[in-house]
PDB file of N, CA and C in Angstrom:
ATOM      1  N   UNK A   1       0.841  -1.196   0.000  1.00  0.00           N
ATOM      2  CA  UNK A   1       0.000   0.000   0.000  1.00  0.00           C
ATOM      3  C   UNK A   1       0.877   1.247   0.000  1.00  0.00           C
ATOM      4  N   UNK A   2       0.331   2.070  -0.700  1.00  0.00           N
ATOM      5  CA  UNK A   2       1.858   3.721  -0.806  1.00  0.00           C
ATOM      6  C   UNK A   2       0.569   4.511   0.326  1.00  0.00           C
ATOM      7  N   UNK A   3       1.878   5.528   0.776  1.00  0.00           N
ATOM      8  CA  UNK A   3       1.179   6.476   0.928  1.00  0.00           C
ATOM      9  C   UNK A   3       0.326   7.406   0.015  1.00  0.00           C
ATOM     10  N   UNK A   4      -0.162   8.087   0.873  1.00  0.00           N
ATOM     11  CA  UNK A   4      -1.177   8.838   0.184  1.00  0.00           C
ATOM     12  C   UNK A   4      -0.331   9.840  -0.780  1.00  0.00           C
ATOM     13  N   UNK A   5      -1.127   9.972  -2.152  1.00  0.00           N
ATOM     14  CA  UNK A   5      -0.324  10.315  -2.916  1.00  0.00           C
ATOM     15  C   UNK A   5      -0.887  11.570  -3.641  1.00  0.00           C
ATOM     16  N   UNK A   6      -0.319  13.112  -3.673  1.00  0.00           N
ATOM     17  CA  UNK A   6      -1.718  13.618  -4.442  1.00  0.00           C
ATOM     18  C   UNK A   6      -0.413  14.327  -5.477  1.00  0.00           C
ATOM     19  N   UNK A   7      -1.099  14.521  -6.777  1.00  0.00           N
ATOM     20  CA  UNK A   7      -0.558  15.184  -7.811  1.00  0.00           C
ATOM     21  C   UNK A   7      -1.202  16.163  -7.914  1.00  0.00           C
ATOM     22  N   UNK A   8       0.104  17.671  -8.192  1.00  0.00           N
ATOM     23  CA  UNK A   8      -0.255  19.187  -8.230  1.00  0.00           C
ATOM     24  C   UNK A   8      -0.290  18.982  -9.289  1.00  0.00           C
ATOM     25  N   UNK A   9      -0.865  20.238 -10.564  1.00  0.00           N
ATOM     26  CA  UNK A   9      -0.928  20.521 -11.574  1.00  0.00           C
ATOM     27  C   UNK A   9      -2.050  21.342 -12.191  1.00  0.00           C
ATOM     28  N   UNK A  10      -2.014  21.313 -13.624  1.00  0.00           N
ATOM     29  CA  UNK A  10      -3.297  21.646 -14.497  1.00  0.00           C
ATOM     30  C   UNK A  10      -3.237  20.762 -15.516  1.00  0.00           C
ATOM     31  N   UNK A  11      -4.597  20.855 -15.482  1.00  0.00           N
ATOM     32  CA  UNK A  11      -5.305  19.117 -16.269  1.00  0.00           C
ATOM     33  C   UNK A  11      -4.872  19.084 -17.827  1.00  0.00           C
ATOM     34  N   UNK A  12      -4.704  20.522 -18.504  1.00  0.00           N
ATOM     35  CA  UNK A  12      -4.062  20.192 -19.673  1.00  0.00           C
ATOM     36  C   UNK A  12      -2.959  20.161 -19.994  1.00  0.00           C
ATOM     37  N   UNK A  13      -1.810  19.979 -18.816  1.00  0.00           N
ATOM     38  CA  UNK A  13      -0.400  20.118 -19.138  1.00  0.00           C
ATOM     39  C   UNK A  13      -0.047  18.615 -19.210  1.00  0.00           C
ATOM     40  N   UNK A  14       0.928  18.462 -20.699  1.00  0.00           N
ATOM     41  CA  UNK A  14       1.031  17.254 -21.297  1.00  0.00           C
ATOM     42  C   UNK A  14       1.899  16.523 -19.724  1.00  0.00           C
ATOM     43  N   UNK A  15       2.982  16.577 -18.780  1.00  0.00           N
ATOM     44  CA  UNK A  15       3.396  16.270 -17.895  1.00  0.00           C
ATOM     45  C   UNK A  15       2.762  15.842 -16.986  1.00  0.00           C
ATOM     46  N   UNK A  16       1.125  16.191 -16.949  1.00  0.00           N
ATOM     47  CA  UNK A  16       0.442  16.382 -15.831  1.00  0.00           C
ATOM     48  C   UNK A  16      -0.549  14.662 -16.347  1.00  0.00           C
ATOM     49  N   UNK A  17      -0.825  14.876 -17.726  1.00  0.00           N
ATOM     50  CA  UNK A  17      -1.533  13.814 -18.311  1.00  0.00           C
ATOM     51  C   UNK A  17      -0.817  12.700 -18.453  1.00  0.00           C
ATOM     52  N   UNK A  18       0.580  12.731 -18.777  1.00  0.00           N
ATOM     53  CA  UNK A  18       1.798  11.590 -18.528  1.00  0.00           C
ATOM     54  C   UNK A  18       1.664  10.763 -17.423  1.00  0.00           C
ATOM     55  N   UNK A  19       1.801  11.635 -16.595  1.00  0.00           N
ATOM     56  CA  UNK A  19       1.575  11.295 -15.049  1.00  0.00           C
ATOM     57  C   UNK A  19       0.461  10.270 -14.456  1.00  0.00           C
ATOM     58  N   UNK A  20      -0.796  11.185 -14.834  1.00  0.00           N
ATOM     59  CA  UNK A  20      -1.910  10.212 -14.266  1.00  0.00           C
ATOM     60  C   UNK A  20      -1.909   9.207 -15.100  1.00  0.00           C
ATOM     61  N   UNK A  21      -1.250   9.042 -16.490  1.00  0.00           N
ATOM     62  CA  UNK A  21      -1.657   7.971 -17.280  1.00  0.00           C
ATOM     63  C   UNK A  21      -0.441   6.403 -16.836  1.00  0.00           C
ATOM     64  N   UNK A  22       1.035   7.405 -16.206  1.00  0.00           N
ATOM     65  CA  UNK A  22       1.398   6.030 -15.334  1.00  0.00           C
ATOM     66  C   UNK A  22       1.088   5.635 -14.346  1.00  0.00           C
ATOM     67  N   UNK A  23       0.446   6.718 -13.563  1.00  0.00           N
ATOM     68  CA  UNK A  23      -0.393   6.157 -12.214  1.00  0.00           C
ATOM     69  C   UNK A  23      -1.694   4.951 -12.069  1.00  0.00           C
ATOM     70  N   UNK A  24      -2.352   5.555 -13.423  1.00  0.00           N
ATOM     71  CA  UNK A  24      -3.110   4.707 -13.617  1.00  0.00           C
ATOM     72  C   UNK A  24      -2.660   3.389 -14.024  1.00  0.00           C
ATOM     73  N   UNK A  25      -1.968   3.654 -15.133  1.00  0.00           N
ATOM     74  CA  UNK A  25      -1.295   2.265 -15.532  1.00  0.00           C
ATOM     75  C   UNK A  25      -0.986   1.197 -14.464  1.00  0.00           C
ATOM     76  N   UNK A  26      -0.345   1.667 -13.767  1.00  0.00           N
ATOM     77  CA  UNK A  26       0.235   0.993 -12.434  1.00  0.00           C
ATOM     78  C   UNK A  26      -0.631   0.866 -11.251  1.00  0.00           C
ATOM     79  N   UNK A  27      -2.062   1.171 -11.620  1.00  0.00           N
ATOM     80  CA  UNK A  27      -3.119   0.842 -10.576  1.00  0.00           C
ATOM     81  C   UNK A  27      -2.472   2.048  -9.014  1.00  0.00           C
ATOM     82  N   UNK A  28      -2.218   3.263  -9.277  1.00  0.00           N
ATOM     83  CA  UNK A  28      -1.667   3.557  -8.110  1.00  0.00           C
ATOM     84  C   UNK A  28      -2.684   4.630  -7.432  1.00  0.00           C
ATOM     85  N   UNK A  29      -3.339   4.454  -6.600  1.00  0.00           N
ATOM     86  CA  UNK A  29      -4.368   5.270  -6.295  1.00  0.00           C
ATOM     87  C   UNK A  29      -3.446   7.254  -6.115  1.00  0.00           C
ATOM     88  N   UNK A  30      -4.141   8.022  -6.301  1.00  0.00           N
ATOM     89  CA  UNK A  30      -4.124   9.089  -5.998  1.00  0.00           C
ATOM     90  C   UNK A  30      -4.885  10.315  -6.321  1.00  0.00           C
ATOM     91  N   UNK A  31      -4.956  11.459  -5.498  1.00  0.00           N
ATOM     92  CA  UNK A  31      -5.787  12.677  -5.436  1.00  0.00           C
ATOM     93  C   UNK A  31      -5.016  13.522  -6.487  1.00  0.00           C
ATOM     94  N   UNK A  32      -5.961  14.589  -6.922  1.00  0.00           N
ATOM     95  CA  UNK A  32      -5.408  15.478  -8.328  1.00  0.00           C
ATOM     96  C   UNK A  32      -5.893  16.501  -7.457  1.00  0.00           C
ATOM     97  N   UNK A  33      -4.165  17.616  -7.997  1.00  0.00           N
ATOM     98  CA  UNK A  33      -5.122  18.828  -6.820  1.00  0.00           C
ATOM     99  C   UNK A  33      -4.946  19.740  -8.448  1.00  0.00           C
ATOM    100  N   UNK A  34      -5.996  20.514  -8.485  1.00  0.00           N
ATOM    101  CA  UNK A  34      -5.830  21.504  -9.802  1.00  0.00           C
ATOM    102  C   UNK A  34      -5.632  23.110  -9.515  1.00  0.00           C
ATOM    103  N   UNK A  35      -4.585  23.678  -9.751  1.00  0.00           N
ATOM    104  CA  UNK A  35      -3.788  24.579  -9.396  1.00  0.00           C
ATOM    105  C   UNK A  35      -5.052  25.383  -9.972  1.00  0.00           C
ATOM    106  N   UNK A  36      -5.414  25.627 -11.018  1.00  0.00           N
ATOM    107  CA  UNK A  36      -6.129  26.501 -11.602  1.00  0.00           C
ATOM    108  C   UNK A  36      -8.147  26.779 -10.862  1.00  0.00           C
ATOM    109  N   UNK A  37      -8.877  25.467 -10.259  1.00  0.00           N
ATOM    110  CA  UNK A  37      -9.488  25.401  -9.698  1.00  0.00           C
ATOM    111  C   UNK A  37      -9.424  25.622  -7.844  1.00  0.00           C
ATOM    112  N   UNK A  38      -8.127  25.202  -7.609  1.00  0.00           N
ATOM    113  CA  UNK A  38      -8.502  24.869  -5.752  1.00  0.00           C
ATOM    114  C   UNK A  38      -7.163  25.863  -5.340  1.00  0.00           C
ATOM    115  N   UNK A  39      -6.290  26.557  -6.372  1.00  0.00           N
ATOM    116  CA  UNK A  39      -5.117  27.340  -6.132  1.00  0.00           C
ATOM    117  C   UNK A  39      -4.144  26.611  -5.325  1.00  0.00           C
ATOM    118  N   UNK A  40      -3.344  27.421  -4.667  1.00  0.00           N
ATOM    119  CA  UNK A  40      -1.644  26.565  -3.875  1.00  0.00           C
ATOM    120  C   UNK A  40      -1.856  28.091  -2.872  1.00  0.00           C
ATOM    121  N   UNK A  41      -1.364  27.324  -1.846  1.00  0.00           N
ATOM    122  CA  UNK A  41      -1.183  28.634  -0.962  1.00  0.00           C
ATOM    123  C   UNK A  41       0.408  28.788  -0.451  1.00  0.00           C
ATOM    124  N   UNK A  42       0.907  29.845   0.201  1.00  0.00           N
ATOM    125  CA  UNK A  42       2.102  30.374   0.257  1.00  0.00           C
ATOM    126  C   UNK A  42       2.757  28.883   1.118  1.00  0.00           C
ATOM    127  N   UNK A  43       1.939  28.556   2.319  1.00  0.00           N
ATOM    128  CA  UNK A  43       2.605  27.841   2.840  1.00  0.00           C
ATOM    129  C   UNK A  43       3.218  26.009   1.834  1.00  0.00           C
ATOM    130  N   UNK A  44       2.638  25.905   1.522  1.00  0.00           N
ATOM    131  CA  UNK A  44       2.486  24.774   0.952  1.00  0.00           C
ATOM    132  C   UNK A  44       3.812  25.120  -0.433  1.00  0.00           C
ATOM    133  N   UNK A  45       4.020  25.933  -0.611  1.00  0.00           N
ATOM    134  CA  UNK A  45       4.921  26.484  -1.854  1.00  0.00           C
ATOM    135  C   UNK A  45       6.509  26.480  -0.614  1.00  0.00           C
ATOM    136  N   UNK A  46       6.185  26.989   0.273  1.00  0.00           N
ATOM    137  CA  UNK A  46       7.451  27.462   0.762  1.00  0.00           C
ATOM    138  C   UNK A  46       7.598  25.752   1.772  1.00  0.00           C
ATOM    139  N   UNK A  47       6.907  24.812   1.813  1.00  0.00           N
ATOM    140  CA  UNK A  47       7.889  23.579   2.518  1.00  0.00           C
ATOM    141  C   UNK A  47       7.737  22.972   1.249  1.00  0.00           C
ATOM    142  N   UNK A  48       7.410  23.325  -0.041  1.00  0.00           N
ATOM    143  CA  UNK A  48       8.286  22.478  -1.719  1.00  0.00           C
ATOM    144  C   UNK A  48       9.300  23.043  -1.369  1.00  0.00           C
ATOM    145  N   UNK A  49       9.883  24.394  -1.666  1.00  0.00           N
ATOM    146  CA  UNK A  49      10.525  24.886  -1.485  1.00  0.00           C
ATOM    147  C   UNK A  49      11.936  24.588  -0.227  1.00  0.00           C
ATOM    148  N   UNK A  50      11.655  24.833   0.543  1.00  0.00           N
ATOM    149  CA  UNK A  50      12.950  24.076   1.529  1.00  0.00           C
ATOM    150  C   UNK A  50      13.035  23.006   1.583  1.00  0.00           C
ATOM    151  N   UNK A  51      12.141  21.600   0.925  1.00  0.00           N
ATOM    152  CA  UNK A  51      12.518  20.267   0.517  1.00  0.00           C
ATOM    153  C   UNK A  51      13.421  20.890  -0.583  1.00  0.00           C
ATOM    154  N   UNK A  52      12.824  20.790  -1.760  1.00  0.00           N
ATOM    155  CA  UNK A  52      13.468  20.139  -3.236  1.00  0.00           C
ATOM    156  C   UNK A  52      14.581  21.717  -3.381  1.00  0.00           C
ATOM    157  N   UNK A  53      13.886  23.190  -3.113  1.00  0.00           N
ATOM    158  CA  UNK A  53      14.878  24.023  -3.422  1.00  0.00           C
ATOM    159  C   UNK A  53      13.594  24.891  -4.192  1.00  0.00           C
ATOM    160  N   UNK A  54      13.939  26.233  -4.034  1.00  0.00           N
ATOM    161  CA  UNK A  54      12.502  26.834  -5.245  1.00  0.00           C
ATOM    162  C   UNK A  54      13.541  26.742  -6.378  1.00  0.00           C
ATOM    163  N   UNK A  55      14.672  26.642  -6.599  1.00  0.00           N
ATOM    164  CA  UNK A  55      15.223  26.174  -8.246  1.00  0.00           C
ATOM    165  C   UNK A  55      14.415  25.241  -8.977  1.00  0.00           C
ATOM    166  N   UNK A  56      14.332  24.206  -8.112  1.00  0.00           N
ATOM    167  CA  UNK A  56      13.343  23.430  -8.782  1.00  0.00           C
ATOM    168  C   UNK A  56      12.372  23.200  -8.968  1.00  0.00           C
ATOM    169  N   UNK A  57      11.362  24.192  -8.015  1.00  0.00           N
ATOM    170  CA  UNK A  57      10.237  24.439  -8.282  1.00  0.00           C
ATOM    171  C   UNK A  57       9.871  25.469  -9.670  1.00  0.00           C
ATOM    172  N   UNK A  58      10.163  26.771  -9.583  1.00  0.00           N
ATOM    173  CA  UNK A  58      10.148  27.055 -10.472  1.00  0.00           C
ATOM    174  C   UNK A  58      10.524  27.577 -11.636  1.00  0.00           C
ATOM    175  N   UNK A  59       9.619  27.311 -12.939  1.00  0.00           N
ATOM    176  CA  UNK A  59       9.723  26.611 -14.115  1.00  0.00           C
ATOM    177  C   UNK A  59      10.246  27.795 -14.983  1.00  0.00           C
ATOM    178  N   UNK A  60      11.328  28.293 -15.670  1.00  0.00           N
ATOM    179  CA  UNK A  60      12.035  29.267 -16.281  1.00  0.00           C
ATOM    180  C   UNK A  60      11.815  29.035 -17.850  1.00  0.00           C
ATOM    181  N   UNK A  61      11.439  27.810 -17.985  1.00  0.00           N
ATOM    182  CA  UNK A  61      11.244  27.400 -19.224  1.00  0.00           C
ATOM    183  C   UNK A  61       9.839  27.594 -20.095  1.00  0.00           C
ATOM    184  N   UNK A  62       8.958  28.210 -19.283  1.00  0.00           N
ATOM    185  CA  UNK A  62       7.498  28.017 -20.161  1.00  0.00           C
ATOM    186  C   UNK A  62       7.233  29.070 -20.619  1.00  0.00           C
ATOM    187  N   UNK A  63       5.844  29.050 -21.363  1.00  0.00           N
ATOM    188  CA  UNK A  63       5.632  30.133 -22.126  1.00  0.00           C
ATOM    189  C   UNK A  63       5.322  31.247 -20.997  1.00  0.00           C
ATOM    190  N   UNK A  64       4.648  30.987 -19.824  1.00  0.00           N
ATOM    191  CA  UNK A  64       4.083  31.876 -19.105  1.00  0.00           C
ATOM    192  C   UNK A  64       5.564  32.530 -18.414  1.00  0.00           C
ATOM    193  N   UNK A  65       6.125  31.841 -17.867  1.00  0.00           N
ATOM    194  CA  UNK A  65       7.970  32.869 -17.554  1.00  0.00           C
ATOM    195  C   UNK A  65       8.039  33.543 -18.805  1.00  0.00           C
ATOM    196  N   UNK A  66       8.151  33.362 -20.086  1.00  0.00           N
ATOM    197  CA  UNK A  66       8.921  34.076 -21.175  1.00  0.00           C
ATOM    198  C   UNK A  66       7.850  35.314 -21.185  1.00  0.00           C
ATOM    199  N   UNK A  67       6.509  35.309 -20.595  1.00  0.00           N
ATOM    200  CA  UNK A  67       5.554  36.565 -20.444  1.00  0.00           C
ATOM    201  C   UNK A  67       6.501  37.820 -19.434  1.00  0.00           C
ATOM    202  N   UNK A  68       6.653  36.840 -18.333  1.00  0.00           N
ATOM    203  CA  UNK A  68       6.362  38.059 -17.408  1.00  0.00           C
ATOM    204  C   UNK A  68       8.287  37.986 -16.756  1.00  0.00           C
ATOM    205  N   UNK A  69       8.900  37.235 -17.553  1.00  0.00           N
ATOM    206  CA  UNK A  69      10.480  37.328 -17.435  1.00  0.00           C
ATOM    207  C   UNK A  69      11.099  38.596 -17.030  1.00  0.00           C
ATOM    208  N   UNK A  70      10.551  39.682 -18.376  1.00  0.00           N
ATOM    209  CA  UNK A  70      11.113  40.990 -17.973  1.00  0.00           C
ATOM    210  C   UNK A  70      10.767  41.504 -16.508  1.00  0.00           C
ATOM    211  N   UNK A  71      10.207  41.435 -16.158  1.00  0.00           N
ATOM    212  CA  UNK A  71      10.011  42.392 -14.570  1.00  0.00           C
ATOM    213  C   UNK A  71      10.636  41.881 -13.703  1.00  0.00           C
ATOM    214  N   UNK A  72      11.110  40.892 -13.847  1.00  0.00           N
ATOM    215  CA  UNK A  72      12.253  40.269 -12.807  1.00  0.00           C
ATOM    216  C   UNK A  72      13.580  40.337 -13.392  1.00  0.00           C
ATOM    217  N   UNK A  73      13.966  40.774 -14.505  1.00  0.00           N
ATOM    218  CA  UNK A  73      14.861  40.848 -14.998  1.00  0.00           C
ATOM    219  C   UNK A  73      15.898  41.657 -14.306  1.00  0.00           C
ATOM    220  N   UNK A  74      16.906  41.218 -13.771  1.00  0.00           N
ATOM    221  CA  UNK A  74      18.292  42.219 -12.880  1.00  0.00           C
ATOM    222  C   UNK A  74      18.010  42.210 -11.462  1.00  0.00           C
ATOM    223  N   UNK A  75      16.172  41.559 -11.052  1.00  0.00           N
ATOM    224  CA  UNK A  75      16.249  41.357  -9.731  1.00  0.00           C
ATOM    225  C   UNK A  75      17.077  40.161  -9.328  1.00  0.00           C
ATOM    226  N   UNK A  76      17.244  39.868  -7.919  1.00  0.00           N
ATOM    227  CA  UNK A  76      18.275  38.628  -7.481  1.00  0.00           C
ATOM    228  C   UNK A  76      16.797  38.083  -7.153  1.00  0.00           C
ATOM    229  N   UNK A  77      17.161  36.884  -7.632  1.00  0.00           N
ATOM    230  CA  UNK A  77      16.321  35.625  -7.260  1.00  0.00           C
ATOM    231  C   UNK A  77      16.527  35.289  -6.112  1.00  0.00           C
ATOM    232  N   UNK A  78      15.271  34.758  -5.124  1.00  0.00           N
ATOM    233  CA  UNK A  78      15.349  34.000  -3.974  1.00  0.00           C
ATOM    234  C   UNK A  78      14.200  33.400  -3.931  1.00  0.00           C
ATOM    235  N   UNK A  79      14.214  32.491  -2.649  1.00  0.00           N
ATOM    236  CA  UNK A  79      13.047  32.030  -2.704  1.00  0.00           C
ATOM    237  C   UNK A  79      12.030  32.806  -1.773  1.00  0.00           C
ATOM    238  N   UNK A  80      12.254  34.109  -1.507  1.00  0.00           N
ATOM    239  CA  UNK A  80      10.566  34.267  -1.328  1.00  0.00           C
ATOM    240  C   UNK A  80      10.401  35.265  -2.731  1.00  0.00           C
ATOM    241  N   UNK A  81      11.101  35.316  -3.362  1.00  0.00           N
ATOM    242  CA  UNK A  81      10.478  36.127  -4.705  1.00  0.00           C
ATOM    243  C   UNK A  81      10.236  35.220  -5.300  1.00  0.00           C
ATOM    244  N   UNK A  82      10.894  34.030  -5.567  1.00  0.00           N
ATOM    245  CA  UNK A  82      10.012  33.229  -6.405  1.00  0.00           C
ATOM    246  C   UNK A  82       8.671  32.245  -5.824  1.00  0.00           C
ATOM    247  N   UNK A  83       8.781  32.213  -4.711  1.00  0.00           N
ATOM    248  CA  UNK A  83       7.168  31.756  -4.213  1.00  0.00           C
ATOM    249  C   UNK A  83       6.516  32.942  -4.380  1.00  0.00           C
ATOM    250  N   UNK A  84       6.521  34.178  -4.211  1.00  0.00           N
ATOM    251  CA  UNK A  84       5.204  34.886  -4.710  1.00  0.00           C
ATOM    252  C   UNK A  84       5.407  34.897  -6.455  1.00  0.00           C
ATOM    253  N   UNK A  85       6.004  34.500  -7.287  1.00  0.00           N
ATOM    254  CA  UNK A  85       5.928  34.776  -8.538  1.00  0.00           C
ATOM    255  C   UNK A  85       4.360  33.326  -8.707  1.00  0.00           C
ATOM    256  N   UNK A  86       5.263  32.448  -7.892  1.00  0.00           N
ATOM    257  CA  UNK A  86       4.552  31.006  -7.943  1.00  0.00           C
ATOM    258  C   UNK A  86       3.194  31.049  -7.648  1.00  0.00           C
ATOM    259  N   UNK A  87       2.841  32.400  -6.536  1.00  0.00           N
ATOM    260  CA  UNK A  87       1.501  32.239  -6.047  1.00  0.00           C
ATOM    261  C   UNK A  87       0.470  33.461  -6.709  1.00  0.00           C
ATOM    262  N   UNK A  88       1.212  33.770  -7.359  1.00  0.00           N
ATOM    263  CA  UNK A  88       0.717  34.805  -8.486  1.00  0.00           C
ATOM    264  C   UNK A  88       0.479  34.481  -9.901  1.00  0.00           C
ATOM    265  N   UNK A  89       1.603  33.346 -10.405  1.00  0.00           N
ATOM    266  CA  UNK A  89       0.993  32.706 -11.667  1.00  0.00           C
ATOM    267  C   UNK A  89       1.815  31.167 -11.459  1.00  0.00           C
ATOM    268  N   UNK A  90       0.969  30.670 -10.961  1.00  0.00           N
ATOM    269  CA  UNK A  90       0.582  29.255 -10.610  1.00  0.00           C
ATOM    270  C   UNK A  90       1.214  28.393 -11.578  1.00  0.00           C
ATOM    271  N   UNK A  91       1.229  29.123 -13.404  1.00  0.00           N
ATOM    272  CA  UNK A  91       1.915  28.506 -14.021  1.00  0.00           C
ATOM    273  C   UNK A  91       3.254  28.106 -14.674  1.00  0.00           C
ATOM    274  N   UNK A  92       3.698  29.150 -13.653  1.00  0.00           N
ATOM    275  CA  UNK A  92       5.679  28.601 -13.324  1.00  0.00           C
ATOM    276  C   UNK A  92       5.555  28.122 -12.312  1.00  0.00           C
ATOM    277  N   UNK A  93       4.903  27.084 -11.819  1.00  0.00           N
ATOM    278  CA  UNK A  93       5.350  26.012 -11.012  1.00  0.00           C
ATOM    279  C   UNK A  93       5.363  25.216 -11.811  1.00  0.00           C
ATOM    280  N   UNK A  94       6.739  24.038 -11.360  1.00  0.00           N
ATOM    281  CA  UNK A  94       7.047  22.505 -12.532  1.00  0.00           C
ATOM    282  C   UNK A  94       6.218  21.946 -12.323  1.00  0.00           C
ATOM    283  N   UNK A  95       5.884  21.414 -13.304  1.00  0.00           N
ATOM    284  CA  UNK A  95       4.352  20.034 -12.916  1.00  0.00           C
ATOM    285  C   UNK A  95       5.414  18.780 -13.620  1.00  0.00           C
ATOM    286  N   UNK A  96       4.702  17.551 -12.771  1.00  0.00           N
ATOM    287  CA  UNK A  96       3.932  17.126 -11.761  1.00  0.00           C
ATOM    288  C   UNK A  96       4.816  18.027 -10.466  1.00  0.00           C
ATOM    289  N   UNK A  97       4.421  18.160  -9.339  1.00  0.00           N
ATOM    290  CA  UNK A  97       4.586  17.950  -8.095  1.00  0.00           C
ATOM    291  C   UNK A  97       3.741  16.504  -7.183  1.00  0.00           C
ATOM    292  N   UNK A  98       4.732  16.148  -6.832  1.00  0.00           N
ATOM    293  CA  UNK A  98       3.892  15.052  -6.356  1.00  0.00           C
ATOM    294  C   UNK A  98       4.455  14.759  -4.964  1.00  0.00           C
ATOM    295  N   UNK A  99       3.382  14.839  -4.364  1.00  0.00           N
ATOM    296  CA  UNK A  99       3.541  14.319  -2.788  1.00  0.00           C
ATOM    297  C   UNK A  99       3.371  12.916  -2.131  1.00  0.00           C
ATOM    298  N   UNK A 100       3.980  12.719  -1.635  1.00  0.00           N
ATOM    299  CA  UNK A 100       3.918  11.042  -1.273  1.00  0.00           C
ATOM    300  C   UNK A 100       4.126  10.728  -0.233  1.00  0.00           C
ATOM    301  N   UNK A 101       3.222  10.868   0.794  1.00  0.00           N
ATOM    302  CA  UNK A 101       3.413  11.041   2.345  1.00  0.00           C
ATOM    303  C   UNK A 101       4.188  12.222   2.394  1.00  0.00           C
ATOM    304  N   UNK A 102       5.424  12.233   2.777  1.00  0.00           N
ATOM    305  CA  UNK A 102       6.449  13.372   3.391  1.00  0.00           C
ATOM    306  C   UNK A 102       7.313  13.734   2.373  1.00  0.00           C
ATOM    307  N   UNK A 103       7.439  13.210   1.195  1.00  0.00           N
ATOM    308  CA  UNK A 103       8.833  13.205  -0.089  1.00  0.00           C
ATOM    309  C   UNK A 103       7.728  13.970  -1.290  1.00  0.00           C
ATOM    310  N   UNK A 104       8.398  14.470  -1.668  1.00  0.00           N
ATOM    311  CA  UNK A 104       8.302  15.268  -2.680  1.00  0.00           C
ATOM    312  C   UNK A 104       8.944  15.414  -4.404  1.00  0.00           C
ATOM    313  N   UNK A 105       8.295  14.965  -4.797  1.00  0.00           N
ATOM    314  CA  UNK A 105       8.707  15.001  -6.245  1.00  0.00           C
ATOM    315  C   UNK A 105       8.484  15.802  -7.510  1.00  0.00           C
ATOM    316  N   UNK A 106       9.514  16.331  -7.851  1.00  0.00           N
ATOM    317  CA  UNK A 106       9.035  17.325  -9.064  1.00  0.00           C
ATOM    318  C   UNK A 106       9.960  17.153 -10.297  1.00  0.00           C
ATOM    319  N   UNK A 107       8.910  17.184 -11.353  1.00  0.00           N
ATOM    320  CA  UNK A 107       8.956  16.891 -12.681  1.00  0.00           C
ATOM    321  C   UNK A 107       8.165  15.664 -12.938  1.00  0.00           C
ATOM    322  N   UNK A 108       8.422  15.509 -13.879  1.00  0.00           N
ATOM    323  CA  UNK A 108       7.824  14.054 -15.092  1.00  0.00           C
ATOM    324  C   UNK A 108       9.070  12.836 -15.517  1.00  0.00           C
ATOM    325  N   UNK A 109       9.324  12.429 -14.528  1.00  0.00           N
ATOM    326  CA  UNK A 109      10.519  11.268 -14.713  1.00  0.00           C
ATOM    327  C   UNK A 109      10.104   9.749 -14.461  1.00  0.00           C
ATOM    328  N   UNK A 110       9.860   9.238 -15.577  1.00  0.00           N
ATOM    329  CA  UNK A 110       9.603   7.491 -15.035  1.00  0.00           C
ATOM    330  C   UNK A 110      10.506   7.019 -14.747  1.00  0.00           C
ATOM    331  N   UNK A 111      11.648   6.981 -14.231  1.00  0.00           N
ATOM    332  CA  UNK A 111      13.161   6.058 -13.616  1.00  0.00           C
ATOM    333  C   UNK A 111      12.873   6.277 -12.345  1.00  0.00           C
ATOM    334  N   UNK A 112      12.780   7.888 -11.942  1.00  0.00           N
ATOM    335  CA  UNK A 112      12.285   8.442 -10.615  1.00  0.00           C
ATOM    336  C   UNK A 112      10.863   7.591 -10.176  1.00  0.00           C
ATOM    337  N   UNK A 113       9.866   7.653 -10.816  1.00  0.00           N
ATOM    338  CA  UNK A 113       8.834   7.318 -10.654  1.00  0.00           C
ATOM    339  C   UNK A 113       9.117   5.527  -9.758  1.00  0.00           C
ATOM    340  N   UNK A 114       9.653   4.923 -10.787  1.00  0.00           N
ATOM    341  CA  UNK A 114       9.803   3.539 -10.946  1.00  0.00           C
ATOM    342  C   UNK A 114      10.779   3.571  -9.359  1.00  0.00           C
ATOM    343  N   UNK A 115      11.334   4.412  -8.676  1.00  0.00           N
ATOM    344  CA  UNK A 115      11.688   4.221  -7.350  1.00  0.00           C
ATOM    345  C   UNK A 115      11.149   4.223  -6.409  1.00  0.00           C
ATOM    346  N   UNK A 116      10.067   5.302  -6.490  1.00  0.00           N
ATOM    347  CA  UNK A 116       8.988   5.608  -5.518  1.00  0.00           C
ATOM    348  C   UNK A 116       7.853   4.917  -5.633  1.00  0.00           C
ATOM    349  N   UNK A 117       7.416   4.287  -6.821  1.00  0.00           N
ATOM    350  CA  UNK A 117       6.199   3.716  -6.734  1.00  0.00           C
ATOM    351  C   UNK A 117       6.427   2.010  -6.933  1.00  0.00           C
TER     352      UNK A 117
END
């Protein structure tokens, strides 16, 4: 039996659909939390954050960073500027996030996956 397992995201991000489709595959029960319906709150951003690192939380690569890139541009990054970037547009956070009892996982990796589950 795993712990309880819930996956962050939004329902149309191809990473997010990867995901539930190996979960399912693998019969692995879990909760879908949808960033865009039920939101993320500060706290919950800032213990991703001192687990994995906000580097790896958030996502520098998407279309929504390449929006709003400039206004942070020449500021110093940290992590409470990037948890409010995170809690302001939900969609520079990496998806999946996935919680699994107490461990924390972020990105879309089946090798990773295939350890934890």
């Amino acid at each position: 039996m795993h712990p309880s397992i819930i996956v962050y995201g939004i329902p149309n991000c191809d990473s997010i659909k990867k995901t539930i489709q190996y979960l399912n595959r693998k019969k692995i029960p879990f909760e879908f939390h949808n960033y865009k319906k039920q939101g993320i709150d500060k706290k919950k951003l800032k213990q991703w954050s001192d687990q994995v690192g906000w580097e790896r939380l958030l996502n520098t690569k998407g279309t929504t960073w390449k929006k709003i890139a400039l206004a942070f541009e020449g500021k110093k990054m940290t992590a409470q500027l990037a948890i409010s970037i995170m809690l302001e547009h939900q969609s520079t956070i990496k998806r999946p996030v996935i919680e699994i009892g107490t461990q924390v996982l972020v990105g879309y990796d089946e090798a990773t996956f295939e350890r934890f589950f």
